[in-house]
C-alpha atoms as a PDB file:
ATOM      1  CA  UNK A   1       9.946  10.282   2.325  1.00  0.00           C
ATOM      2  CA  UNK A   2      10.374   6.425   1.144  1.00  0.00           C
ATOM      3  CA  UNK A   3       6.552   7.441  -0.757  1.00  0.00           C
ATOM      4  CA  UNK A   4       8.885   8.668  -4.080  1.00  0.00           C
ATOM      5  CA  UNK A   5      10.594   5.438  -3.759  1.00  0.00           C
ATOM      6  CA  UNK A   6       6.941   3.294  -3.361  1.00  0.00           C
ATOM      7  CA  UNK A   7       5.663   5.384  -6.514  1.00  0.00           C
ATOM      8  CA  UNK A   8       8.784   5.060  -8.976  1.00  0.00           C
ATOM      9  CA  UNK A   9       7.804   0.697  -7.983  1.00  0.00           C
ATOM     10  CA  UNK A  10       4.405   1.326  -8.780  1.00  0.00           C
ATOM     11  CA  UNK A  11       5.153   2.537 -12.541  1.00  0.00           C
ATOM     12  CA  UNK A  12       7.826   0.105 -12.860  1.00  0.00           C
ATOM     13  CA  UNK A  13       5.162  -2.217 -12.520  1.00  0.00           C
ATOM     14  CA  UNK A  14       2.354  -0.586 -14.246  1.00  0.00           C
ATOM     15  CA  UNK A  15       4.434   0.164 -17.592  1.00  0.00           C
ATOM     16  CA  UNK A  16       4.914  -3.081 -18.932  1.00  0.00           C
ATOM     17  CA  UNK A  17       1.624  -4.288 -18.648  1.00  0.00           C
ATOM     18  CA  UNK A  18       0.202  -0.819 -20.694  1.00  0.00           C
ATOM     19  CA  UNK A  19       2.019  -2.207 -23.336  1.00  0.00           C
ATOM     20  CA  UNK A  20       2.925   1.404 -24.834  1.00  0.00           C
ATOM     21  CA  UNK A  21      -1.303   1.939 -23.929  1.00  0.00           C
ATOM     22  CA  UNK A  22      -2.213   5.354 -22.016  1.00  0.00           C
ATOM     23  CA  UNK A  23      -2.933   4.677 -18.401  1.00  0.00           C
ATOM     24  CA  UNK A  24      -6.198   6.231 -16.634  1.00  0.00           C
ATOM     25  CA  UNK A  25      -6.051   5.017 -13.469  1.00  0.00           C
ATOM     26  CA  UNK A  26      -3.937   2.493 -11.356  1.00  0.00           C
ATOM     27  CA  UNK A  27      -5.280   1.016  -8.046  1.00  0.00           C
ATOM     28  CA  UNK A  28      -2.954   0.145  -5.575  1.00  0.00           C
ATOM     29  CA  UNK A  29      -3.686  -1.656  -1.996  1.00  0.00           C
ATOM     30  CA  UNK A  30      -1.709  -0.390   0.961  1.00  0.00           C
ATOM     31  CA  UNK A  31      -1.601  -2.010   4.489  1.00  0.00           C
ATOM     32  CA  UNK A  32      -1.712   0.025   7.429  1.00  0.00           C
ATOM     33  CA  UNK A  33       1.517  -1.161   8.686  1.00  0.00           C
ATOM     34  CA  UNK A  34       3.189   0.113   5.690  1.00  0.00           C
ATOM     35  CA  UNK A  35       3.289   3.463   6.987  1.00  0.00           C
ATOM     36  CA  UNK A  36       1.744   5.431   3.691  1.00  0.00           C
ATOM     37  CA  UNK A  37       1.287   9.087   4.290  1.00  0.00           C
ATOM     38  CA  UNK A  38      -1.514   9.167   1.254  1.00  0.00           C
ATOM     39  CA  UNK A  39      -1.176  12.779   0.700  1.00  0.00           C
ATOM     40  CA  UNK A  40       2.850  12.376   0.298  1.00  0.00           C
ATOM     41  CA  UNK A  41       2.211   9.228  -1.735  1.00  0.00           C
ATOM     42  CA  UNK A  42      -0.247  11.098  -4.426  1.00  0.00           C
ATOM     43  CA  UNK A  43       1.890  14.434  -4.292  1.00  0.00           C
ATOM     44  CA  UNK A  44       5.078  11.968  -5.365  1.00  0.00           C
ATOM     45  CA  UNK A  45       2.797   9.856  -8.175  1.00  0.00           C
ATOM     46  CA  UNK A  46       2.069  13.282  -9.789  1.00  0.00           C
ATOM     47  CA  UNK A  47       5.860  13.738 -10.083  1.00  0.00           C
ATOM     48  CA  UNK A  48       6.311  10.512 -11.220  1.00  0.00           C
ATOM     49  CA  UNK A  49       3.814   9.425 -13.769  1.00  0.00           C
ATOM     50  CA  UNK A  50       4.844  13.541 -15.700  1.00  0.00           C
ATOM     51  CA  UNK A  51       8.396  11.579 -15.231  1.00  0.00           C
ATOM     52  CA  UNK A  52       7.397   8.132 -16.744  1.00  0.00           C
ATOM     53  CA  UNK A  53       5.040   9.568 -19.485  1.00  0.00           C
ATOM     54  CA  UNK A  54       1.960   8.690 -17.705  1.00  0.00           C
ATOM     55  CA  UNK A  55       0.352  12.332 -17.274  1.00  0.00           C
ATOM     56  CA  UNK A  56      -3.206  11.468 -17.070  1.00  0.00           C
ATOM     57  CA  UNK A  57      -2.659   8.206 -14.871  1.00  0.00           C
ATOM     58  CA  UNK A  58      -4.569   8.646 -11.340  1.00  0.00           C
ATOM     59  CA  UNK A  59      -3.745   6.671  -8.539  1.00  0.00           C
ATOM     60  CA  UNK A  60      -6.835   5.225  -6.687  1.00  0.00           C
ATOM     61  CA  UNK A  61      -5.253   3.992  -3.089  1.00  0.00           C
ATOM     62  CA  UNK A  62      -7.643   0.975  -0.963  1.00  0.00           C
ATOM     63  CA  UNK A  63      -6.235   0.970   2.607  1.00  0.00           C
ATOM     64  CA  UNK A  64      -6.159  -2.192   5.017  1.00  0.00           C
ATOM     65  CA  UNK A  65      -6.386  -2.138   8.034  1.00  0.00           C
ATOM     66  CA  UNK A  66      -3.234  -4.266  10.164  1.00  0.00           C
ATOM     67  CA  UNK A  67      -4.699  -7.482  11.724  1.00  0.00           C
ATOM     68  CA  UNK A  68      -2.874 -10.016  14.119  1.00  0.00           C
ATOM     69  CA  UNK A  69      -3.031 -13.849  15.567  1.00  0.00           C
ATOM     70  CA  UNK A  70      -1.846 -13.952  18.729  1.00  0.00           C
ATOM     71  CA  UNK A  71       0.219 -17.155  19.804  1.00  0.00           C
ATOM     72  CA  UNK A  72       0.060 -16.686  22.989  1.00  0.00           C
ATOM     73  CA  UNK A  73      -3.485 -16.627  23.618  1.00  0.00           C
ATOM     74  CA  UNK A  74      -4.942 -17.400  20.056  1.00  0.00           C
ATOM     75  CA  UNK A  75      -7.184 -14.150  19.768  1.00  0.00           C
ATOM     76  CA  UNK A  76      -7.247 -12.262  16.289  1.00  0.00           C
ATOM     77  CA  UNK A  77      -7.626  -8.527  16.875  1.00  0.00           C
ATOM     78  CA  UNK A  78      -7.355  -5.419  14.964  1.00  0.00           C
ATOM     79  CA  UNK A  79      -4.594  -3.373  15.755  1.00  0.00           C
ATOM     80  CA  UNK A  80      -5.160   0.194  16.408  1.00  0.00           C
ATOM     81  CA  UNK A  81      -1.543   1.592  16.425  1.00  0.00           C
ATOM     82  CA  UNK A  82       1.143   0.971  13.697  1.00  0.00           C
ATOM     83  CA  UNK A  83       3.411   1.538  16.124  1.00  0.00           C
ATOM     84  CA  UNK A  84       2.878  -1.310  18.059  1.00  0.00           C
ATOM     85  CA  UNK A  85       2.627  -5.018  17.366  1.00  0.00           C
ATOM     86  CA  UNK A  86       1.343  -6.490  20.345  1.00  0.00           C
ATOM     87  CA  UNK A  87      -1.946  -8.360  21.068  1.00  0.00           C
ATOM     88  CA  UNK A  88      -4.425  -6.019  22.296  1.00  0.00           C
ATOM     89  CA  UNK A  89      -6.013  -9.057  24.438  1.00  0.00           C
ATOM     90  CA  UNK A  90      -2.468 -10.270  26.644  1.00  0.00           C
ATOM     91  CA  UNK A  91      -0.076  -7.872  25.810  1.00  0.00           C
ATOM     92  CA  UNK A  92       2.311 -10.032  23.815  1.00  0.00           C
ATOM     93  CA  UNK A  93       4.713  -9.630  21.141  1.00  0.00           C
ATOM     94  CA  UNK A  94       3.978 -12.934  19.724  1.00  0.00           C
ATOM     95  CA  UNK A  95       2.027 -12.482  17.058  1.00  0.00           C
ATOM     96  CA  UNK A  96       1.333 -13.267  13.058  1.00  0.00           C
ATOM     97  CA  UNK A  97       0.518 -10.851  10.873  1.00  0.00           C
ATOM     98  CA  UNK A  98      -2.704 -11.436   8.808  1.00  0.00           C
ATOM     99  CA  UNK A  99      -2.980  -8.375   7.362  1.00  0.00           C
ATOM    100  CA  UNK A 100      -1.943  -4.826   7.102  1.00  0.00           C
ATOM    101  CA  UNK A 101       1.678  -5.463   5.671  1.00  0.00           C
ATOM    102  CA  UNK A 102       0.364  -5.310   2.145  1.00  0.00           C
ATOM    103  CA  UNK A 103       1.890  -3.036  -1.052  1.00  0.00           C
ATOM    104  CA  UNK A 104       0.019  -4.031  -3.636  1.00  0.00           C
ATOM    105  CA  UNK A 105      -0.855  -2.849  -7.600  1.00  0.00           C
ATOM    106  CA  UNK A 106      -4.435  -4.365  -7.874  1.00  0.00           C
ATOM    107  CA  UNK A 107      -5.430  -3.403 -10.961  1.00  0.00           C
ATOM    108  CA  UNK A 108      -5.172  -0.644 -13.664  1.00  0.00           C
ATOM    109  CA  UNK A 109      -7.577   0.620 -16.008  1.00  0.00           C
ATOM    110  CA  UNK A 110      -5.605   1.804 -20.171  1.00  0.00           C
ATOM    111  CA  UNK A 111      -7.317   3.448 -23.109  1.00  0.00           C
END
């Protein structure tokens, strides 16, 4: 479960920039290919914010869907599966990544 890991990141960044402040709610973004569970993620942030004196802090997760260039044949598709990385148009495994990789804190709201 690499989620406990993911939230004990997510208050090491949050923390410094309360600024001793209570946090309400944090927003994080979280790519597809990143393989969230978001049940496992928000089970392990309630353990962790009690941990890192953050009690009332909710975490507000925006998922994004993974999204490819193919260099083969030049399409940009969707991927359906995060279990596979190839273009949905020629089959191959030569692709770029455009989007779905991401782990990000977006914002956070303090009181």
């Amino acid at each position: 479960m690499h989620e406990l890991s993911l939230c004990q990141a997510i208050a090491g960044v949050v923390k410094p920039y309360a600024g001793g402040r209570r946090v309400d709610v944090v927003r994080v973004k979280i790519g597809a290919l990143r393989q969230v569970v978001p049940e496992s993620l928000s089970f392990c942030w309630t353990l962790v914010r009690d941990y890192e004196d953050m009690p009332d802090a909710e975490l507000e997760m925006e998922f994004v869907a993974a999204e490819v260039q193919c260099r083969s044949c030049g399409r940009q598709s969707a991927i359906s599966s995060r279990w596979s990385l190839l273009c949905p148009n020629c089959q191959s495994a030569d692709v770029e990544i455009l989007c779905g990789d991401e782990f990000l804190v977006t914002s956070l709201d303090v009181s």
